[in-house]
C-alpha atoms as a PDB file:
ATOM      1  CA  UNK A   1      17.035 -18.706  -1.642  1.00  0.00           C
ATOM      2  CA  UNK A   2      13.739 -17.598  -1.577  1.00  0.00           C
ATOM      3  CA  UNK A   3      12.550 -13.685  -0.611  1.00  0.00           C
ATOM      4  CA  UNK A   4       8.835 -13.111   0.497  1.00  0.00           C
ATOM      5  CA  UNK A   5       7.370  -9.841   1.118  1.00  0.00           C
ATOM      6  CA  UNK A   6       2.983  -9.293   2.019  1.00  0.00           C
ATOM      7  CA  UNK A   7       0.594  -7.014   0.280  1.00  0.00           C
ATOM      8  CA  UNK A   8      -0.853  -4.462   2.681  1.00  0.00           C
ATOM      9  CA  UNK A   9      -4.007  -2.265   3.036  1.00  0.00           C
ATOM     10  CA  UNK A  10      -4.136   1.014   3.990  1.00  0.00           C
ATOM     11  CA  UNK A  11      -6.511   2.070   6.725  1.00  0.00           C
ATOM     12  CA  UNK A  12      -6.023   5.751   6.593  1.00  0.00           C
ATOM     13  CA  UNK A  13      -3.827   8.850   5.831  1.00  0.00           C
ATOM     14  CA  UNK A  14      -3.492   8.135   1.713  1.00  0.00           C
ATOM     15  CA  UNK A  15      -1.208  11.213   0.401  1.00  0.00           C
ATOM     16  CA  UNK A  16      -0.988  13.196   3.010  1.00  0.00           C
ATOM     17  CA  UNK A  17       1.655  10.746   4.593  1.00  0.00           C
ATOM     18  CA  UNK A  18       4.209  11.247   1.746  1.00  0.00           C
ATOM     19  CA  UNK A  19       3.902  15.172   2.999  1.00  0.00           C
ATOM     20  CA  UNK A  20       4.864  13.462   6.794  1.00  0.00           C
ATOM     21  CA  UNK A  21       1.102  13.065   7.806  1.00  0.00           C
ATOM     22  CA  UNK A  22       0.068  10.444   9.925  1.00  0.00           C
ATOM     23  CA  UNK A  23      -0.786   7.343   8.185  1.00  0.00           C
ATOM     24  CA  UNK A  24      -2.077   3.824   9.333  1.00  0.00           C
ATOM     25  CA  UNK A  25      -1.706   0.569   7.633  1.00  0.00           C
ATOM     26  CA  UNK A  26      -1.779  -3.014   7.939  1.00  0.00           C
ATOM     27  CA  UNK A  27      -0.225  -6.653   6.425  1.00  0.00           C
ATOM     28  CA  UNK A  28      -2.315  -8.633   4.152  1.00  0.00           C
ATOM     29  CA  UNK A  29      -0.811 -11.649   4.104  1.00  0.00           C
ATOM     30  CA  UNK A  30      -3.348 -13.964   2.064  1.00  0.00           C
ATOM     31  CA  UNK A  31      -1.303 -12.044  -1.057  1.00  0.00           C
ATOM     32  CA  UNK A  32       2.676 -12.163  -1.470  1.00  0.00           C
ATOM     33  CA  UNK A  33       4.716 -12.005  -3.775  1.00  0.00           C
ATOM     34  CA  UNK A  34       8.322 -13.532  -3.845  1.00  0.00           C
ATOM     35  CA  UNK A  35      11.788 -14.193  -5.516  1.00  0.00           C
ATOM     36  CA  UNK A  36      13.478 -17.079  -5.891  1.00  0.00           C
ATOM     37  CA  UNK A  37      16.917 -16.432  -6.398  1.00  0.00           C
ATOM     38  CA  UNK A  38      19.676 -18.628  -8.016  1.00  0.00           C
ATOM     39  CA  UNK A  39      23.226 -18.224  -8.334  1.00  0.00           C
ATOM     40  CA  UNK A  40      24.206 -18.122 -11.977  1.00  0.00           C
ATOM     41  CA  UNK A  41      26.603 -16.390 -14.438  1.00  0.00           C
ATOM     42  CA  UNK A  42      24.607 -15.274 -16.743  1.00  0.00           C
ATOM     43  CA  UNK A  43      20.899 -12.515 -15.584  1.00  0.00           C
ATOM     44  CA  UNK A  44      17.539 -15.256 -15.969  1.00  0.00           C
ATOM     45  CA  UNK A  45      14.354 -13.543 -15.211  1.00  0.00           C
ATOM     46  CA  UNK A  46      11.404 -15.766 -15.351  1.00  0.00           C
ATOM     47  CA  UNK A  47       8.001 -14.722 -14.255  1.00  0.00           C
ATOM     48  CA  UNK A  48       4.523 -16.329 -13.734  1.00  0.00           C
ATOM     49  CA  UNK A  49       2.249 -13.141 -12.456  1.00  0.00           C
ATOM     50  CA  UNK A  50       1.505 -12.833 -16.062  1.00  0.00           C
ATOM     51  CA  UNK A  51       1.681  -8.863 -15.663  1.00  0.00           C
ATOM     52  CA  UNK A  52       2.268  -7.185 -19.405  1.00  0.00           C
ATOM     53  CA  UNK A  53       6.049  -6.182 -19.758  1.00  0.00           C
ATOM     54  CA  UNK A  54       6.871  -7.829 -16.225  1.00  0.00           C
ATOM     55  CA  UNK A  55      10.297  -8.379 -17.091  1.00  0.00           C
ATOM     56  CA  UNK A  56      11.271  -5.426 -18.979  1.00  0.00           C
ATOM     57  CA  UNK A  57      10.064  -4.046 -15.313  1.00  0.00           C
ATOM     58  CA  UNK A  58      12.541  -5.908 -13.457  1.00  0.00           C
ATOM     59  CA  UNK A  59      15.358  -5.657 -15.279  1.00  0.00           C
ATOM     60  CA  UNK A  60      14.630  -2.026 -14.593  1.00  0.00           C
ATOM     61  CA  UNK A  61      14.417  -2.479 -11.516  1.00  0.00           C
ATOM     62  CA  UNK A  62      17.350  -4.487 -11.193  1.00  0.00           C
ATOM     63  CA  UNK A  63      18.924  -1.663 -13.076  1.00  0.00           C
ATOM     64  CA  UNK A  64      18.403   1.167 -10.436  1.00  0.00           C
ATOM     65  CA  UNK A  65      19.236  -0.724  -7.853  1.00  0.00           C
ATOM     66  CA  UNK A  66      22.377  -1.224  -9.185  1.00  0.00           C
ATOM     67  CA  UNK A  67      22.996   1.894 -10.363  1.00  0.00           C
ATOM     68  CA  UNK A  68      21.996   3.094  -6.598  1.00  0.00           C
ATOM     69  CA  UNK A  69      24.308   0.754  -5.441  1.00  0.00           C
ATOM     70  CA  UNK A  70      26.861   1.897  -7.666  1.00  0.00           C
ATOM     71  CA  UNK A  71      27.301  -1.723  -8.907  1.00  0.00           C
ATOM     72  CA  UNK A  72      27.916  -2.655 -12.463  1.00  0.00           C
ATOM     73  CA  UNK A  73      24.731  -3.772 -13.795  1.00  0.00           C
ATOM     74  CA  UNK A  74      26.591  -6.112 -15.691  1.00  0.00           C
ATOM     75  CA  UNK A  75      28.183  -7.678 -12.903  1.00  0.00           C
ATOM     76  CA  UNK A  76      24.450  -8.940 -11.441  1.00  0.00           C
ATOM     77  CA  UNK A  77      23.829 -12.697 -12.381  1.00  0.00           C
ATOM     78  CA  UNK A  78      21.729 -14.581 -11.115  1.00  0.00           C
ATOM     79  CA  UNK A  79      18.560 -16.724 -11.937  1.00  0.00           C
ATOM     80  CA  UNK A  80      15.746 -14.594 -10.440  1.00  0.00           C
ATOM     81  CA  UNK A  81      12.152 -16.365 -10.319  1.00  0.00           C
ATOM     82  CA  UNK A  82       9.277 -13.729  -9.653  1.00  0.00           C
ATOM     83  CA  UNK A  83       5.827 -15.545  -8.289  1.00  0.00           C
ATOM     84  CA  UNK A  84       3.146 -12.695  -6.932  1.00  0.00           C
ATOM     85  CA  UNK A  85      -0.531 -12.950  -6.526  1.00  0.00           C
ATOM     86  CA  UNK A  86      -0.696  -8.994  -5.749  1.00  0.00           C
ATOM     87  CA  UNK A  87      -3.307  -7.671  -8.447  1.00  0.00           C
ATOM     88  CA  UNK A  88      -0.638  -4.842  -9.819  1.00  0.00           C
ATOM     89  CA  UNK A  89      -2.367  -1.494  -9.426  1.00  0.00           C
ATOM     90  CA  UNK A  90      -5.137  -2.685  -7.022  1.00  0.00           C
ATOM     91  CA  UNK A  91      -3.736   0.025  -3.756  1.00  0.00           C
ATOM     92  CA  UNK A  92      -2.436  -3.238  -2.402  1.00  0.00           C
ATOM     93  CA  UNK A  93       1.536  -2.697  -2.576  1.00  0.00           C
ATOM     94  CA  UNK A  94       2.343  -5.025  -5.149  1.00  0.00           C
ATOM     95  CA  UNK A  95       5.275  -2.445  -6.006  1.00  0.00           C
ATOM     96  CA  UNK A  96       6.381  -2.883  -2.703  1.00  0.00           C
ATOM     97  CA  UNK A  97       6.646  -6.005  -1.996  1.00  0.00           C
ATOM     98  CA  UNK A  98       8.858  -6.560  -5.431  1.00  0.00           C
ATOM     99  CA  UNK A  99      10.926  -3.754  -4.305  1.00  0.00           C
ATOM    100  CA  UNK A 100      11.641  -5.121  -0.634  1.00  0.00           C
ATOM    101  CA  UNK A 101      12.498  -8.428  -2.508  1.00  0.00           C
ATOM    102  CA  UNK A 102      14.911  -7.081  -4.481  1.00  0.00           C
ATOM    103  CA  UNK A 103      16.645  -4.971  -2.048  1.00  0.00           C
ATOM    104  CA  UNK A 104      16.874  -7.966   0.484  1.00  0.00           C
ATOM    105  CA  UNK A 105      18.594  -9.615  -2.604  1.00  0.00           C
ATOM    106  CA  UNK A 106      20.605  -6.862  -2.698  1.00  0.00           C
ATOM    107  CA  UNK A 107      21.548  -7.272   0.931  1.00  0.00           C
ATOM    108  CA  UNK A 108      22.158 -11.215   0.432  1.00  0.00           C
ATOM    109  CA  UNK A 109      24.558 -10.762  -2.119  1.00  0.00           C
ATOM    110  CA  UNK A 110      26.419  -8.110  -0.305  1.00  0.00           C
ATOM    111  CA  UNK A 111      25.814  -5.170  -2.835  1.00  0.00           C
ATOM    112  CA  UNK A 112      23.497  -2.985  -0.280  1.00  0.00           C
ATOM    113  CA  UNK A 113      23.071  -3.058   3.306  1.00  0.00           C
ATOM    114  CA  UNK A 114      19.964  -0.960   3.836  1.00  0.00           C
ATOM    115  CA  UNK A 115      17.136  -2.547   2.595  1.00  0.00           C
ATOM    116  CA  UNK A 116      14.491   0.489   3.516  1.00  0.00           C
ATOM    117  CA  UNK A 117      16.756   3.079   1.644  1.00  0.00           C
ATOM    118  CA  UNK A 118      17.151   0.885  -1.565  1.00  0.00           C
ATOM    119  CA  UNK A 119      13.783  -0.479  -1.922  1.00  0.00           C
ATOM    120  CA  UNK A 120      11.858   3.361  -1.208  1.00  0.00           C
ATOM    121  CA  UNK A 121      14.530   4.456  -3.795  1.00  0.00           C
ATOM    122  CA  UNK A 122      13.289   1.907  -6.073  1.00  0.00           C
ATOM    123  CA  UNK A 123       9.347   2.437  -5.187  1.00  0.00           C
ATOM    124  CA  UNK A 124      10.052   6.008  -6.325  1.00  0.00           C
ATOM    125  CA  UNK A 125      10.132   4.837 -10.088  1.00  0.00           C
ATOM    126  CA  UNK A 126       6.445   3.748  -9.403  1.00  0.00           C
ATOM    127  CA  UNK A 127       5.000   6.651  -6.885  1.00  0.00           C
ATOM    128  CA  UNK A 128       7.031   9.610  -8.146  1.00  0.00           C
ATOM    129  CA  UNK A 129       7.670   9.885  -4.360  1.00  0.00           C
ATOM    130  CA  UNK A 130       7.525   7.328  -2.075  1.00  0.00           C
ATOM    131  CA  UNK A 131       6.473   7.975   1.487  1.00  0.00           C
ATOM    132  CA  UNK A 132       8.092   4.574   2.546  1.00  0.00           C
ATOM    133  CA  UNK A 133       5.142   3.342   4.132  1.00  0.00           C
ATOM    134  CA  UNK A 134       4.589   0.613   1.536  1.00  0.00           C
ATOM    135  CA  UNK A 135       7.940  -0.716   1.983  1.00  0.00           C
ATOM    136  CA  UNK A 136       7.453  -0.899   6.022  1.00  0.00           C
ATOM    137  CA  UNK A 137       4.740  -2.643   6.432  1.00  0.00           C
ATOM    138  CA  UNK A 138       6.137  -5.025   3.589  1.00  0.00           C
ATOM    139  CA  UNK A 139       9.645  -5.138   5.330  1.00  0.00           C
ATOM    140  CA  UNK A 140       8.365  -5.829   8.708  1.00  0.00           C
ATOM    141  CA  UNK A 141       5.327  -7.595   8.198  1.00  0.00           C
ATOM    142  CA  UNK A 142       3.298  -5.677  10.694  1.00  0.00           C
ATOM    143  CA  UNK A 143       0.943  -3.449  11.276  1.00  0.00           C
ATOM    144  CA  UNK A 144       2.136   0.480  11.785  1.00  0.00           C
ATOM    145  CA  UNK A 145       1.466   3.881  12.267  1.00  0.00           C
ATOM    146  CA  UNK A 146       3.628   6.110  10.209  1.00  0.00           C
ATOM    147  CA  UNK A 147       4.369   9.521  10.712  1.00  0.00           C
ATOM    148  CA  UNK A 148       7.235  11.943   9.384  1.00  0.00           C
ATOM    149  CA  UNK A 149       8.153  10.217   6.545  1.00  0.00           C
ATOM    150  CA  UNK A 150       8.906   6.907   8.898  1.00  0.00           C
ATOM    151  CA  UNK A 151       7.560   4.541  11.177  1.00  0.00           C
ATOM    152  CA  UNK A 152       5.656   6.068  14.425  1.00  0.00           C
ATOM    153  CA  UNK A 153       5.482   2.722  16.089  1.00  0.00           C
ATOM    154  CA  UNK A 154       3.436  -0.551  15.898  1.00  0.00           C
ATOM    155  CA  UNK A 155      -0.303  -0.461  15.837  1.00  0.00           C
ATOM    156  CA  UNK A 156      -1.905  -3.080  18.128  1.00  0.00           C
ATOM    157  CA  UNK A 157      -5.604  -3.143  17.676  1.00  0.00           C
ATOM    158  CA  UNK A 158      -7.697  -3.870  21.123  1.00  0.00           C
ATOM    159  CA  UNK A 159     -10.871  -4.791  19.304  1.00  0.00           C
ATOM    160  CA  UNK A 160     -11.015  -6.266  15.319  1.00  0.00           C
ATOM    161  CA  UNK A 161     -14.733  -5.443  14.280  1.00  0.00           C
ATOM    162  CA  UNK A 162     -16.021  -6.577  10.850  1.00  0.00           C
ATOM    163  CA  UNK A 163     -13.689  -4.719   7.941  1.00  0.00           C
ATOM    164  CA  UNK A 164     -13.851  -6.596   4.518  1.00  0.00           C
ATOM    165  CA  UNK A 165     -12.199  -5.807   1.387  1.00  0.00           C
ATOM    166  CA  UNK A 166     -13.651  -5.428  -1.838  1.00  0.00           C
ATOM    167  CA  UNK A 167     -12.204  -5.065  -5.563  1.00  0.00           C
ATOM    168  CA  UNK A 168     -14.101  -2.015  -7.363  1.00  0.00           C
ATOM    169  CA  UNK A 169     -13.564  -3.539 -10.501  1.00  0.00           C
ATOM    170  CA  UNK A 170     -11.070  -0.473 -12.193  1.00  0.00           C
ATOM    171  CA  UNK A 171      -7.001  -0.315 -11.634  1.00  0.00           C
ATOM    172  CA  UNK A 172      -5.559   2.407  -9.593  1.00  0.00           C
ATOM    173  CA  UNK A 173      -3.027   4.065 -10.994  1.00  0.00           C
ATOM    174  CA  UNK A 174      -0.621   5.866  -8.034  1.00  0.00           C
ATOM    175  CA  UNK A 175       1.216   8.299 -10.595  1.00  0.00           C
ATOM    176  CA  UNK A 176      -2.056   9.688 -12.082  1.00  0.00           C
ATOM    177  CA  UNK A 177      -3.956  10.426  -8.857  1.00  0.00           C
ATOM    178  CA  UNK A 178      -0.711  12.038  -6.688  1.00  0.00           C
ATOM    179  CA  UNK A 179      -0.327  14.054 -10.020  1.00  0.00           C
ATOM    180  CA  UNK A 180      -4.462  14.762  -9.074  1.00  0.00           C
ATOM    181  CA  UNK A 181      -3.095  15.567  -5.775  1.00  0.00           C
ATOM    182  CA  UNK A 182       0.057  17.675  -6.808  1.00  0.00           C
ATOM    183  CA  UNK A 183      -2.380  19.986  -9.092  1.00  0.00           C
ATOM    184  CA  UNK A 184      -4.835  20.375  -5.940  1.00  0.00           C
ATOM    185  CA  UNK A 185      -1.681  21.667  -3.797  1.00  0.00           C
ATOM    186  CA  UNK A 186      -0.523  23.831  -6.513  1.00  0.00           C
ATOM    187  CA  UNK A 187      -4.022  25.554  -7.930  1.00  0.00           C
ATOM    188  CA  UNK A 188      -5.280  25.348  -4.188  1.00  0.00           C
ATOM    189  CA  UNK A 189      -3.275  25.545  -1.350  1.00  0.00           C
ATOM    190  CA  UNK A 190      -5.726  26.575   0.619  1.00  0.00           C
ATOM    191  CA  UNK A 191      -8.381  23.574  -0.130  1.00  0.00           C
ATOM    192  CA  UNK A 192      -5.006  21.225   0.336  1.00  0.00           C
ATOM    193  CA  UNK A 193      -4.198  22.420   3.602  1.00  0.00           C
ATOM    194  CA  UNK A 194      -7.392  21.428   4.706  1.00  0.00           C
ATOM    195  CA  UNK A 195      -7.931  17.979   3.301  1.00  0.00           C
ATOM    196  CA  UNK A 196      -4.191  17.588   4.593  1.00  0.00           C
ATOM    197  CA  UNK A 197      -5.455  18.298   8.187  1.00  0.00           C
ATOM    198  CA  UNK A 198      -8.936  16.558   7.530  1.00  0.00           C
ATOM    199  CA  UNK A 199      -6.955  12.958   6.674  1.00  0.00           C
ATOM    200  CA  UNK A 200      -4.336  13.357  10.032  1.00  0.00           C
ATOM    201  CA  UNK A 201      -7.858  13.786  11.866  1.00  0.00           C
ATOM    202  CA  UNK A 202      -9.293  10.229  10.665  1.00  0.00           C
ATOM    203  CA  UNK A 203      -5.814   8.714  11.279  1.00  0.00           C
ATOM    204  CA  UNK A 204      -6.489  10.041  15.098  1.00  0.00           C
ATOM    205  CA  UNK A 205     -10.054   8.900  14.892  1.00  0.00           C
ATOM    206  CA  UNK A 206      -9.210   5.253  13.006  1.00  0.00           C
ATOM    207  CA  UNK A 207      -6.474   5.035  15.892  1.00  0.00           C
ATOM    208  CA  UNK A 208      -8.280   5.895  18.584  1.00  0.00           C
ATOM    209  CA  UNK A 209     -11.245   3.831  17.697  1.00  0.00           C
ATOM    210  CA  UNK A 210      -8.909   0.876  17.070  1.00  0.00           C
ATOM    211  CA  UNK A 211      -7.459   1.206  20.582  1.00  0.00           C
ATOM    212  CA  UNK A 212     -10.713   1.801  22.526  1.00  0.00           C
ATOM    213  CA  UNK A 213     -12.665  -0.459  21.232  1.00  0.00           C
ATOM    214  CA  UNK A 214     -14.954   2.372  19.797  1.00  0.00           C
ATOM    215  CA  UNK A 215     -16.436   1.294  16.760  1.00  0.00           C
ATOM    216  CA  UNK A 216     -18.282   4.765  16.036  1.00  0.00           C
ATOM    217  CA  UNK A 217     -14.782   6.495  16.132  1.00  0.00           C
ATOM    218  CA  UNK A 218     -13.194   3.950  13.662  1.00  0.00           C
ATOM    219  CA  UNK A 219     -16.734   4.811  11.668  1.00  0.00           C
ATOM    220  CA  UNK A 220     -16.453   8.721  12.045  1.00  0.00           C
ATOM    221  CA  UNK A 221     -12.298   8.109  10.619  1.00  0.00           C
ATOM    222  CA  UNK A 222     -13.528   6.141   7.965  1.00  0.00           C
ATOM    223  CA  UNK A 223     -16.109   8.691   6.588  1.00  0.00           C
ATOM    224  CA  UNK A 224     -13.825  11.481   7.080  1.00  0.00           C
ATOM    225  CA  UNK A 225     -10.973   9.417   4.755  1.00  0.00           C
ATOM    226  CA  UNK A 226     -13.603   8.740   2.139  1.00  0.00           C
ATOM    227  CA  UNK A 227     -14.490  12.542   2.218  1.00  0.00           C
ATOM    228  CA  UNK A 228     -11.076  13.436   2.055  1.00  0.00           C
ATOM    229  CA  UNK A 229     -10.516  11.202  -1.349  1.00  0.00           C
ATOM    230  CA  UNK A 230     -13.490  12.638  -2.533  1.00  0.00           C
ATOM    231  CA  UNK A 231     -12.535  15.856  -2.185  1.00  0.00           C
ATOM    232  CA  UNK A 232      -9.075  15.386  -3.906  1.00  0.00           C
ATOM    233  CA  UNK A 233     -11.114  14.195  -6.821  1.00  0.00           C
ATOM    234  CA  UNK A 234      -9.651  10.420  -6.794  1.00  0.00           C
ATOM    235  CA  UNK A 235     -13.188   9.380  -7.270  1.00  0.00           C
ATOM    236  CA  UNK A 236     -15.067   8.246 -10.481  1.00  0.00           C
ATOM    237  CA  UNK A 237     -17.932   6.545 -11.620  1.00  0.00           C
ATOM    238  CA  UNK A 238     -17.207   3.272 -11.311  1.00  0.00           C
ATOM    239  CA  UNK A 239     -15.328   3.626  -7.651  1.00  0.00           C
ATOM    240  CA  UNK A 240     -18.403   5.883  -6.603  1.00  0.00           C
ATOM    241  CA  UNK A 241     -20.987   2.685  -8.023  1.00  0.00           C
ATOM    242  CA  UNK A 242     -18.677   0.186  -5.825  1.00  0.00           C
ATOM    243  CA  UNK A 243     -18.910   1.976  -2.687  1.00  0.00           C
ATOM    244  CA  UNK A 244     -22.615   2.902  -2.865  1.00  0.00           C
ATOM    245  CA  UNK A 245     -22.934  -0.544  -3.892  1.00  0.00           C
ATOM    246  CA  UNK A 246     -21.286  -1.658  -0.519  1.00  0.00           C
ATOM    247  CA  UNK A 247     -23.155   1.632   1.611  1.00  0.00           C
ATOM    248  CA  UNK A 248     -26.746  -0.192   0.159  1.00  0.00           C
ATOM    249  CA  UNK A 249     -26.119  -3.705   1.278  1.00  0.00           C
ATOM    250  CA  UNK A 250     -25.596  -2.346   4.953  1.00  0.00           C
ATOM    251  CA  UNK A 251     -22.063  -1.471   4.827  1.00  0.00           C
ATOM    252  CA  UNK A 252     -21.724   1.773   7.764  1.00  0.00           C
ATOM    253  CA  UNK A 253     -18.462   3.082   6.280  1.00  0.00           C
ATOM    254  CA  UNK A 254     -16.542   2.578   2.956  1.00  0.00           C
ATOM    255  CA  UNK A 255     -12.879   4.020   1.656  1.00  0.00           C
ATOM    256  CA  UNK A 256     -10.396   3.132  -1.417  1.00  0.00           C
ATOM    257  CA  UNK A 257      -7.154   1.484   0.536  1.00  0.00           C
ATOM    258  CA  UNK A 258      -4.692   2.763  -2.607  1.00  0.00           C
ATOM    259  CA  UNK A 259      -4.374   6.076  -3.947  1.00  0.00           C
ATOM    260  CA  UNK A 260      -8.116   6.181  -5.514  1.00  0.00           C
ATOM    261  CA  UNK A 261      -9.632   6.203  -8.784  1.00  0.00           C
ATOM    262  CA  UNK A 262     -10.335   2.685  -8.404  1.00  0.00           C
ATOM    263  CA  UNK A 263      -8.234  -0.532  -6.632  1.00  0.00           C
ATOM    264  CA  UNK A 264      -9.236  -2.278  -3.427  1.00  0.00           C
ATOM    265  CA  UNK A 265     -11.987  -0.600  -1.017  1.00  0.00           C
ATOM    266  CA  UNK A 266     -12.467  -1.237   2.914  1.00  0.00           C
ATOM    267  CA  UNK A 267     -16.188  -1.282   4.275  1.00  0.00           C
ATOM    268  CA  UNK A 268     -16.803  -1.448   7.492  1.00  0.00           C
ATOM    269  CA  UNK A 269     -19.790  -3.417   8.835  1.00  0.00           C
ATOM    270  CA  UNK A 270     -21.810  -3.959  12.049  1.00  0.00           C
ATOM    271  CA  UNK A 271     -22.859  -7.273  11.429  1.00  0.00           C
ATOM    272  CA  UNK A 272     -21.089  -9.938   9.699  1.00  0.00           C
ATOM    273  CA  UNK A 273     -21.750  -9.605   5.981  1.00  0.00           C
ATOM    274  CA  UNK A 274     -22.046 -11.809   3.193  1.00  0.00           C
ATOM    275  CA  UNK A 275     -18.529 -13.196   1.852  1.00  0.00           C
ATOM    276  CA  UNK A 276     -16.914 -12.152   4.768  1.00  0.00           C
ATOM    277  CA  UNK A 277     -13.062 -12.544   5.017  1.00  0.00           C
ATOM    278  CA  UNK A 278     -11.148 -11.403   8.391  1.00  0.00           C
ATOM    279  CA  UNK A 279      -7.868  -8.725   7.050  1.00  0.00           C
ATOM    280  CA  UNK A 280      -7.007  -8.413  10.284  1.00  0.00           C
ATOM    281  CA  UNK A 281      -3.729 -10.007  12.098  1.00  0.00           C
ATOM    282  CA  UNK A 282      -5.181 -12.292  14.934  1.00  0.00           C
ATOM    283  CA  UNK A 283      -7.843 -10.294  16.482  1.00  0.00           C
ATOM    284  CA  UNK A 284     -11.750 -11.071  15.715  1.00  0.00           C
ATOM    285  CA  UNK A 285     -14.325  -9.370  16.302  1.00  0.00           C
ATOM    286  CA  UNK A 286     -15.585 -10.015  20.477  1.00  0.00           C
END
C-alpha cells in the first residue's frame, strides 16, 4: 500500500504561528514524497531520496512513533520504501510529509488512530516545536489558514495573481533559526511582541488581498512578512543576494516560505515573469 503526502509553501505567519498566530499556507503538489509499505516479518527500509543518513532517520522515526504509541518497536515489520522529491531543508515540509506517511501507516496497521497527534509528535524531533501547520496542509492536501495552534478553516483564493517560487541556493535549517527566534523572545520581549503582531498583520493583509482580489494588499502582506524575517535576523548574505536578485528583475514583493536563513522564496510579480510556474491550486491569474 502506498502513502502520499504534498510539500507545501508558506504564504505568511512563519514562527509566530507555533506561538498560536495566524498563519497561511498552501499545497505544492508538483513535490511528494511517499511510502510504500509491505507486509513482512522482518523491518526493510529502502530509500532513493539519496538524503545523507536517511535511514538512520527513519528508523528513528519509526522509533518514536512507536514508542508514542506505546508499541514494541520490535514488534514493527514491514518492508517500508521511502521515494520523495522534497529538497530536505528547503522550507518546503519535506519533514512533514514523511511524518504524515508514517503516522497514516501507523493508522493502517492499527497501532494509532490519530494521525495529526502522531505525526506533530513526530515533526517535533525536527522543529523543537511543531505548530502542526506542516502536517495539515500535508494531511489534507489543501490550502488553510491556521490559527491557535490548529486549523482556522480553508483558504479559497478569489483571484491567483503571478507568485513564483525560487530556490536561494543555501538550506534552511528550522532548529537553528526558531533557536534565532527563541533568543529574540528571551533577550527582547519587547522587539518580539512586536514582530509577533507585525506577522498576524500580513496574514490579515495576504488574506484579505487573496479574497478581494487586491493585489496591493497581498503586496503590502508580503513586504511586511519579509520585514518581519528580517527583523528576527533569519536573513544572510546569500538569502539577502536571492531576493534582491528577484526585487531587480521586476519582482514587487519577495519572502523566504520556510523558517529563513535560506530555502525556497515567494516573489510576487505584476507581469508574468521569466520561468514562470503557477503554485497555486486551480486559480490563474484573470
Amino acid at each position: 500500500m502506498k502513502f502520499l503526502s504534498h510539500a507545501k509553501w508558506i504564504l505568511s505567519g512563519e514562527h509566530t504561528v507555533v506561538r498560536g498566530g495566524k498563519a497561511i499556507a498552501f499545497p505544492l503538489r508538483k513535490y511528494e514524497s511517499s511510502i510504500e509499505f509491505f507486509p513482512s516479518n522482518k523491518l526493510e527500509i529502502h530509500d532513493t531520496s539519496k538524503e545523507e543518513k536517511f535511514n538512520d532517520v527513519f528508523r528513528s522515526l519509526l522509533q518514536s512513533a512507536a514508542e508514542f504509541a506505546k508499541v514494541n518497536f520490535s514488534d514493527i515489520t514491514g518492508k517500508f520504501l521511502v521515494q520523495s522529491n522534497i529538497k530536505m531543508k528547503s522550507g518546503l515540509g519535506s519533514s512533514a510529509a514523511i511524518c504524515t506517511n508514517i503516522a497514516k501507516i501507523f493508522k493502517h496497521l492499527g497501532l494509532w488512530e490519530d494521525i495529526f497527534s502522531l505525526a506533530t509528535h513526530l515533526e517535533d524531533k525536527f522543529h523543537c516545536r511543531s505548530s502542526g501547520l506542516d502536517i495539515s496542509v500535508a494531511m489534507t492536501d489543501k490550502a488553510v489558514i491556521f490559527k491557535n495552534n490548529r486549523v482556522s478553516s480553508v483558504f479559497e483564493p478569489s483571484f491567483w495573481p503571478y507568485m513564483m517560487l525560487t530556490y536561494s541556493g543555501e538550506k534552511s535549517a528550522t532548529s537553528k533559526c526558531a533557536a534565532i527566534v527563541k533568543n529574540v523572545i528571551s533577550t527582547d520581549p519587547k522587539s518580539a511582541d512586536l514582530l509577533n503582531s507585525m506577522m498576524n498583520q500580513a496574514s490579515d493583509l495576504c488574506e484579505l488581498g487573496l479574497k478581494n482580489s487586491d493585489f496591493g494588499e497581498l503586496k503590502d502582506g508580503i513586504l511586511l512578512c519579509d520585514k518581519v524575517f528580517r527583523g528576527w535576523g533569519l536573513y544572510n548574505e546569500t538569502l539577502s543576494a536571492h531576493v534582491e536578485s528577484l526585487l531587480t528583475s521586476g519582482a514587487v514583493a519577495a519572502k523566504p516560505v520556510g523558517s529563513g536563513l535560506g530555502g525556497f522564496v515567494l516573489s510576487l510579480w505584476k507581469e508574468k515573469p521569466s520561468g514562470y510556474e503557477n503554485i497555486g491550486l486551480t486559480l490563474e491569474k484573470p
